[in-house]
Protein backbone atom coordinates (compact mmCIF):
# COMPACT_ATOMS: atom_id res chain seq x y z
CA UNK A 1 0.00 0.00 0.00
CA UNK A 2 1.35 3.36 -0.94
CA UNK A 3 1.76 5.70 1.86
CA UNK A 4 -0.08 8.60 1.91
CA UNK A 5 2.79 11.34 3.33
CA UNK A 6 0.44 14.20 2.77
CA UNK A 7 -2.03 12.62 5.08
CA UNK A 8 0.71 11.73 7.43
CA UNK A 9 2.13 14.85 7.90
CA UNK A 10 -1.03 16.81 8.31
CA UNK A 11 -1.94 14.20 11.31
CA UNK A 12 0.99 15.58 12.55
CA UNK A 13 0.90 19.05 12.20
CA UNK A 14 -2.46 19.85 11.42
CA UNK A 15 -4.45 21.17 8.05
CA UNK A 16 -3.33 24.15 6.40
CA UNK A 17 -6.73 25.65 5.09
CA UNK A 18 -7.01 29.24 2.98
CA UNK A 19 -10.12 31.41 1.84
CA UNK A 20 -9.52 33.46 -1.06
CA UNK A 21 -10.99 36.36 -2.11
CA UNK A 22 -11.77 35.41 -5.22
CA UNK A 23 -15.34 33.92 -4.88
CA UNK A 24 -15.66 31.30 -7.36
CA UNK A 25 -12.11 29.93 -5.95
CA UNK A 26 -13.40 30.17 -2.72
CA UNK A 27 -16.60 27.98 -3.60
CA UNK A 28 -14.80 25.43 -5.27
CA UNK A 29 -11.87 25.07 -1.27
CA UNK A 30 -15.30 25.92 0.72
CA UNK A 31 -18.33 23.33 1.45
CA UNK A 32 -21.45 23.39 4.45
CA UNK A 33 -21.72 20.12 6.54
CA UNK A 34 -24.56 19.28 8.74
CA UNK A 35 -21.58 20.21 11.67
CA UNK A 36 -20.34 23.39 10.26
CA UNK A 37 -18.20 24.70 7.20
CA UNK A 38 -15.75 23.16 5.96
CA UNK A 39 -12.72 24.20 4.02
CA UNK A 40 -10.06 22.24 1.92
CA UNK A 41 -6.57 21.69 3.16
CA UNK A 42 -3.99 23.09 0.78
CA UNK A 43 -1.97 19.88 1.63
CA UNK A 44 -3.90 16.61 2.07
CA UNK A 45 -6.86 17.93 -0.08
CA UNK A 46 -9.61 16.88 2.89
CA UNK A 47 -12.24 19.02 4.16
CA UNK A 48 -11.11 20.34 7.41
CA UNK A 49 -13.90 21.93 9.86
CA UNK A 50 -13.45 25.55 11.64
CA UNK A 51 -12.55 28.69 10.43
CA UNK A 52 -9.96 28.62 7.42
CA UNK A 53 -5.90 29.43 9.10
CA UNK A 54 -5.63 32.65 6.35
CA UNK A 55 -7.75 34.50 3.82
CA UNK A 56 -6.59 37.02 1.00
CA UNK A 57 -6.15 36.95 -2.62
CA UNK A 58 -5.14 33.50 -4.35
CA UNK A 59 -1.49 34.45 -5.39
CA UNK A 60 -0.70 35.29 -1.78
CA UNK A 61 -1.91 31.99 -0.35
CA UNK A 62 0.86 30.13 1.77
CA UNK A 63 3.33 28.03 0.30
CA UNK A 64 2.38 24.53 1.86
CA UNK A 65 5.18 21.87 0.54
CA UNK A 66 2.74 18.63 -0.65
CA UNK A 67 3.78 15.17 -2.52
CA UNK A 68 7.44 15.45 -3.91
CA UNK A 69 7.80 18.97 -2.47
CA UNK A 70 6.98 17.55 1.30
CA UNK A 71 9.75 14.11 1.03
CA UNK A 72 12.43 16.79 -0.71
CA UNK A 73 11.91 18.91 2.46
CA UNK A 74 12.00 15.89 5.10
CA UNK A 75 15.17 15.11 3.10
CA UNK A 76 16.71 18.28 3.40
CA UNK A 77 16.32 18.33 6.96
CA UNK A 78 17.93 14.98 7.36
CA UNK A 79 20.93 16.46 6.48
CA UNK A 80 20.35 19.90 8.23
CA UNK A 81 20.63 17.33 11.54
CA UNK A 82 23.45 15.28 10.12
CA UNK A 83 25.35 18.73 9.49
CA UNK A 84 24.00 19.94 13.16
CA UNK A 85 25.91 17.24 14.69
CA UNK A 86 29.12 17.07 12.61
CA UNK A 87 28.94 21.20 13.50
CA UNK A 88 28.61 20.08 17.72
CA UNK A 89 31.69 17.53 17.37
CA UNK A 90 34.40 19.78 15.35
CA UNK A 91 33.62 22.58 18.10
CA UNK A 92 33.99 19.81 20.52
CA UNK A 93 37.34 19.22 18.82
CA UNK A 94 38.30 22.70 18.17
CA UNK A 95 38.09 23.55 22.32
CA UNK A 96 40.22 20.19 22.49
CA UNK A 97 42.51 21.55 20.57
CA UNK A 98 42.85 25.15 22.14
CA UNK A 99 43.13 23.44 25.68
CA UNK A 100 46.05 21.48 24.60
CA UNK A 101 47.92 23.75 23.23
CA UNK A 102 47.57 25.69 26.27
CA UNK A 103 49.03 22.93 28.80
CA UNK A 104 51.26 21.15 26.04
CA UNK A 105 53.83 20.52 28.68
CA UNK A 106 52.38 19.28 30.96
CA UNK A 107 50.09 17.55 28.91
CA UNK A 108 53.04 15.53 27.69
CA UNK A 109 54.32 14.86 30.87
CA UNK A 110 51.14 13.16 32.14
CA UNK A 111 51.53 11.09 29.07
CA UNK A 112 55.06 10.01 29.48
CA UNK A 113 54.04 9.07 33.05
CA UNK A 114 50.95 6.75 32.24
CA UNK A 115 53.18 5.44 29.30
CA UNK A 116 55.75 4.36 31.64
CA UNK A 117 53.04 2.28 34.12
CA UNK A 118 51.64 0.91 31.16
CA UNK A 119 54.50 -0.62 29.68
CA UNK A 120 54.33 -3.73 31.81
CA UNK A 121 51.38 -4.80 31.21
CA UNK A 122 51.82 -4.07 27.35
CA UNK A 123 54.59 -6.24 27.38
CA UNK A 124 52.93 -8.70 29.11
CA UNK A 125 50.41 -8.84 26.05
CA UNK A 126 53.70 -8.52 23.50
CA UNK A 127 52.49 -5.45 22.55
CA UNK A 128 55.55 -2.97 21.55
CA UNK A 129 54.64 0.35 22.50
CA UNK A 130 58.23 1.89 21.73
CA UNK A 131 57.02 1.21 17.82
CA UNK A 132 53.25 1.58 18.51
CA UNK A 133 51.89 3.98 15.42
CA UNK A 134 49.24 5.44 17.89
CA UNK A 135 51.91 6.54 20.33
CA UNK A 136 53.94 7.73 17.59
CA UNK A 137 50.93 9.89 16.47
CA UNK A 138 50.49 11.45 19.67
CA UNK A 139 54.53 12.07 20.50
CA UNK A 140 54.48 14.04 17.07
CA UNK A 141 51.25 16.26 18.57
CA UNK A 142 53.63 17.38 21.45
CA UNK A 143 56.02 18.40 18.92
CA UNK A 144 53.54 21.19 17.38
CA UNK A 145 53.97 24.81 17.89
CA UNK A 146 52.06 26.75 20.36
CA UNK A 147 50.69 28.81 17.54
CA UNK A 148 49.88 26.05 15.05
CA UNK A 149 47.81 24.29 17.37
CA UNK A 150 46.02 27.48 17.36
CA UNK A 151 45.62 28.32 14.10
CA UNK A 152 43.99 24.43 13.86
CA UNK A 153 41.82 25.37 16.67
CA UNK A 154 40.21 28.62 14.99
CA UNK A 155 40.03 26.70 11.64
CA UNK A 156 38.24 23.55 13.15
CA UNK A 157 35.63 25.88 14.89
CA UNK A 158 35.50 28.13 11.53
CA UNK A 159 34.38 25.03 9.23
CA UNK A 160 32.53 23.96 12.52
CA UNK A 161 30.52 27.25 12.06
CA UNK A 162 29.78 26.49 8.50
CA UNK A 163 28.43 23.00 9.61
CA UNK A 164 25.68 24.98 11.99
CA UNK A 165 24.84 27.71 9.66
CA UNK A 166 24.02 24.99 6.82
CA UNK A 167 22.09 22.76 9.48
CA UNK A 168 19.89 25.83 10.47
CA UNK A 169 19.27 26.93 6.91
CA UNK A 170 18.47 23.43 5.35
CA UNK A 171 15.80 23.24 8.28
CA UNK A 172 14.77 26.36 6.54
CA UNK A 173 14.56 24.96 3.20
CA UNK A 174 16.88 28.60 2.50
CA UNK A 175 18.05 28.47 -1.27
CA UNK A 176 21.46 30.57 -0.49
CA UNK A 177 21.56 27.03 2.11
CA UNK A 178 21.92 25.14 -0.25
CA UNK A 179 24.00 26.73 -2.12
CA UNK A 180 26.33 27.19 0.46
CA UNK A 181 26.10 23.28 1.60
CA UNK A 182 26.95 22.63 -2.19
CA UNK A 183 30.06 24.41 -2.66
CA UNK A 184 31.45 23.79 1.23
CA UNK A 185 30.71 20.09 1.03
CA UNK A 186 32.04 19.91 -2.67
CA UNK A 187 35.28 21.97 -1.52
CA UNK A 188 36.34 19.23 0.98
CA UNK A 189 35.33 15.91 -1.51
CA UNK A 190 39.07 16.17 -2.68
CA UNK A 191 40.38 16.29 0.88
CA UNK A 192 38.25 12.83 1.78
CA UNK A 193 39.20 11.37 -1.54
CA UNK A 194 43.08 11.71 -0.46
CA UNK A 195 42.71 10.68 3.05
CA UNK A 196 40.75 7.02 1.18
CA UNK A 197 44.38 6.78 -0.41
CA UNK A 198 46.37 6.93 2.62
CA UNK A 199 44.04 4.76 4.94
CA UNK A 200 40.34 2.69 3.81
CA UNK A 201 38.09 3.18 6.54
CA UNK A 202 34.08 2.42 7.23
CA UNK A 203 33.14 5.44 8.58
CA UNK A 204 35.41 7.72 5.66
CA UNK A 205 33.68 5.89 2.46
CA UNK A 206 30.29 6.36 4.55
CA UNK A 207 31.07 9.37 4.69
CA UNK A 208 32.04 10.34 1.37
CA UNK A 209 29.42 8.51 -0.15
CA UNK A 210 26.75 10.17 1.85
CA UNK A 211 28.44 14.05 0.95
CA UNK A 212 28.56 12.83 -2.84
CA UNK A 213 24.76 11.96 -2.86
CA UNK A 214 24.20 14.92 -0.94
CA UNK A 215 25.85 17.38 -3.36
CA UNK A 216 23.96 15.30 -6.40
CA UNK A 217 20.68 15.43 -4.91
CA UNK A 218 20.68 18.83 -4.31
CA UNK A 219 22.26 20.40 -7.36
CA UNK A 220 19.64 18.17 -9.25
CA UNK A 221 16.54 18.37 -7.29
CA UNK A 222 16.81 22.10 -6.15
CA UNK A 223 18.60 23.10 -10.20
CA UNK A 224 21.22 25.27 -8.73
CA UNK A 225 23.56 27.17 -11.04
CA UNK A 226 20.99 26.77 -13.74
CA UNK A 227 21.04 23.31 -14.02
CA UNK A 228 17.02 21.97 -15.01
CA UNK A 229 16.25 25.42 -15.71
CA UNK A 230 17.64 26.98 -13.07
CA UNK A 231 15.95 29.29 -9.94
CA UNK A 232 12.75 30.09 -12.48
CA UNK A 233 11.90 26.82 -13.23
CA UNK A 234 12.08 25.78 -9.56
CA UNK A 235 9.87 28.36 -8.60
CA UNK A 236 7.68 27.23 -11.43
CA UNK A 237 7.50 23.73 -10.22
CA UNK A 238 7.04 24.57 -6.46
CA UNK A 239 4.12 27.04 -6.73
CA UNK A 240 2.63 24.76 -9.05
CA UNK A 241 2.55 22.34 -6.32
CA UNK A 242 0.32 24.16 -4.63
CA UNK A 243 -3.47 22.71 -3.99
CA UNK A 244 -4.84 26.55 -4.38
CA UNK A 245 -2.95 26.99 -7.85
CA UNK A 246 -4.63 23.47 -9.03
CA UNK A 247 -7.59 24.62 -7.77
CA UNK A 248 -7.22 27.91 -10.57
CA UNK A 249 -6.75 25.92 -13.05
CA UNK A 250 -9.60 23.10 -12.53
CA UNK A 251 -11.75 26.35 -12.50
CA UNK A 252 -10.40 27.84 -15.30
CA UNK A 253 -11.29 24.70 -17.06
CA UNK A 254 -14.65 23.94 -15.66
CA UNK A 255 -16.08 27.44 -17.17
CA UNK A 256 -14.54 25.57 -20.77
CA UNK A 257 -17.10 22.24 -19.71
CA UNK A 258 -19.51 23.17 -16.75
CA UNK A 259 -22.61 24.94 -16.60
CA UNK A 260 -22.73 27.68 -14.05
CA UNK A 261 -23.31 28.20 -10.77
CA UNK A 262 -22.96 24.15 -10.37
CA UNK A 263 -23.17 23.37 -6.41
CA UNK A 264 -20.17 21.14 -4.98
CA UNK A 265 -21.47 18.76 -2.24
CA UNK A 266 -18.56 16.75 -0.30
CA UNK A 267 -19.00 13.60 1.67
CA UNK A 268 -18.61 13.84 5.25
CA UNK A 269 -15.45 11.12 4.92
CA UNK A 270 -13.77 13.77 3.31
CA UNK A 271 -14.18 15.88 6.17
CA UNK A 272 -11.45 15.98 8.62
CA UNK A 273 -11.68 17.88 11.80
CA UNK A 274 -9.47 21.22 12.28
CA UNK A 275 -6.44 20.88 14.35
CA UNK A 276 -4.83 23.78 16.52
CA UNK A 277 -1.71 23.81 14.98
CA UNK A 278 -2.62 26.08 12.24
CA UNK A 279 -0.83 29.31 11.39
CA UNK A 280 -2.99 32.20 11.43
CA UNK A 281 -2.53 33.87 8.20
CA UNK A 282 -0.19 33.60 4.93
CA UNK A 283 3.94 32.88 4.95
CA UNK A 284 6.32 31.95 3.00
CA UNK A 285 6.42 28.60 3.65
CA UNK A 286 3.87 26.10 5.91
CA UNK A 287 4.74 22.81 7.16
């Protein structure tokens, strides 16, 4: 059975209704039940009861993301988490950074200490940490400058920044987002690609994969930099989306076949009952 995701998400969030001004478009999203009037969700299409969440003139109706429109935007904000979190851990990492290369010294010393007590039992397991690639990793740290490890620091919160500012604008569903997320992710694809030579790891091709897909999908499915027609045809495509828009043109072409003044009864299983999450008048954009 095909899901429904329209459906879904208004059980969720609640029925975005609209009255125009336009009377004969506001006949065709309006109907009387025996329990009160009724108006059409610009989402799911059902009759919700209660007073409509806006009212004004047809091309200033809300944007309500429906059908493609709606999984594009649950997609986008997939990644506005994933980018959330990478964002959290390089800060994480950047403080780490700036701490050590505040208390280097003593830093090292602690580690030359608990190296020393753990050589025993390393031997014990024939494990040779005079030639141990970890340790040799983490004497070389101690050999940084005071002012490189700061310079890392500021750079690893920097991209860290970037991380958060594309999170909270994919949420958004911002268009400079995802431009931004397209050229920052596609800046670093070379640096991942040479790390894959040096060492293979699980978690790098994961992670490489998912920034390629990531970089495709939105280039494509948002036609940045002109590609699919560009910004106008996107614009095209997602007000066309919109319930109140279809509603035009089914009017438009009713006058064509119709007789006038034809009365539009609804059955009372297409009647949904209002929620209380509705907005209470026309933006840019309703969930």
């Amino acid at each position: 059975m095909k899901r429904d995701w329209d459906r879904r998400h208004c059980a969720r969030k609640g029925h975005i209704t609209y009255a125009p001004t336009e009377p004969e478009l506001r006949a065709r999203l309006h109907v009387g039940t025996a329990v009160g009037e009724a108006w059409r969700c610009l989402r799911c299409g059902d009759f919700a009861l209660g007073e409509p969440s806006g009212s004004g003139k047809a091309e200033d109706a809300p944007y309500v993301p429906r059908g493609k429109a709606l999984r594009d935007l649950f997609i986008l904000r997939f990644l506005a988490v994933e980018r959330l979190v990478r964002g959290v851990f390089i800060v994480l990492v950047a403080w780490a950074v700036w701490k050590f290369s505040n208390s280097q010294t003593s830093v090292q010393q602690l580690f030359n200490d608990n190296l020393t007590l753990f050589k025993p039992i390393a031997d014990h397991f024939h494990y040779d940490l005079n030639h141990s690639s970890v340790v040799d990793t983490i004497q070389k740290t101690f050999a940084y400058k005071h002012n490189t490890l700061v310079i890392t620091a500021v750079a690893l919160l920097a991209y860290a920044l970037i991380e958060i500012v594309e999170a909270f604008g994919l949420w958004a569903a911002k268009r400079w987002a995802e431009y931004l997320t397209v050229v920052a992710t596609a800046a670093f694809l070379p640096l991942e690609v040479y790390e894959l030579t040096h060492k293979v790891s699980g978690f790098k091709i994961a992670t490489l994969t998912l920034n390629v897909l990531a970089v495709l999908y939105i280039l494509l499915a948002k036609r940045l930099f002109g590609l699919r027609g560009g910004a106008k045809a996107f614009e095209a495509e997602r007000h066309g989306a919109s319930l109140l828009e279809v509603e035009t043109a089914a009017h438009a072409a009713s006058l064509k076949s119709a007789p006038a003044n034809v009365h539009q009864t609804v059955p009372l299983d297409r009647v949904a009952p209002q929620g209380n999450a509705a907005e209470t008048g026309p933006s840019a954009i309703v969930e």
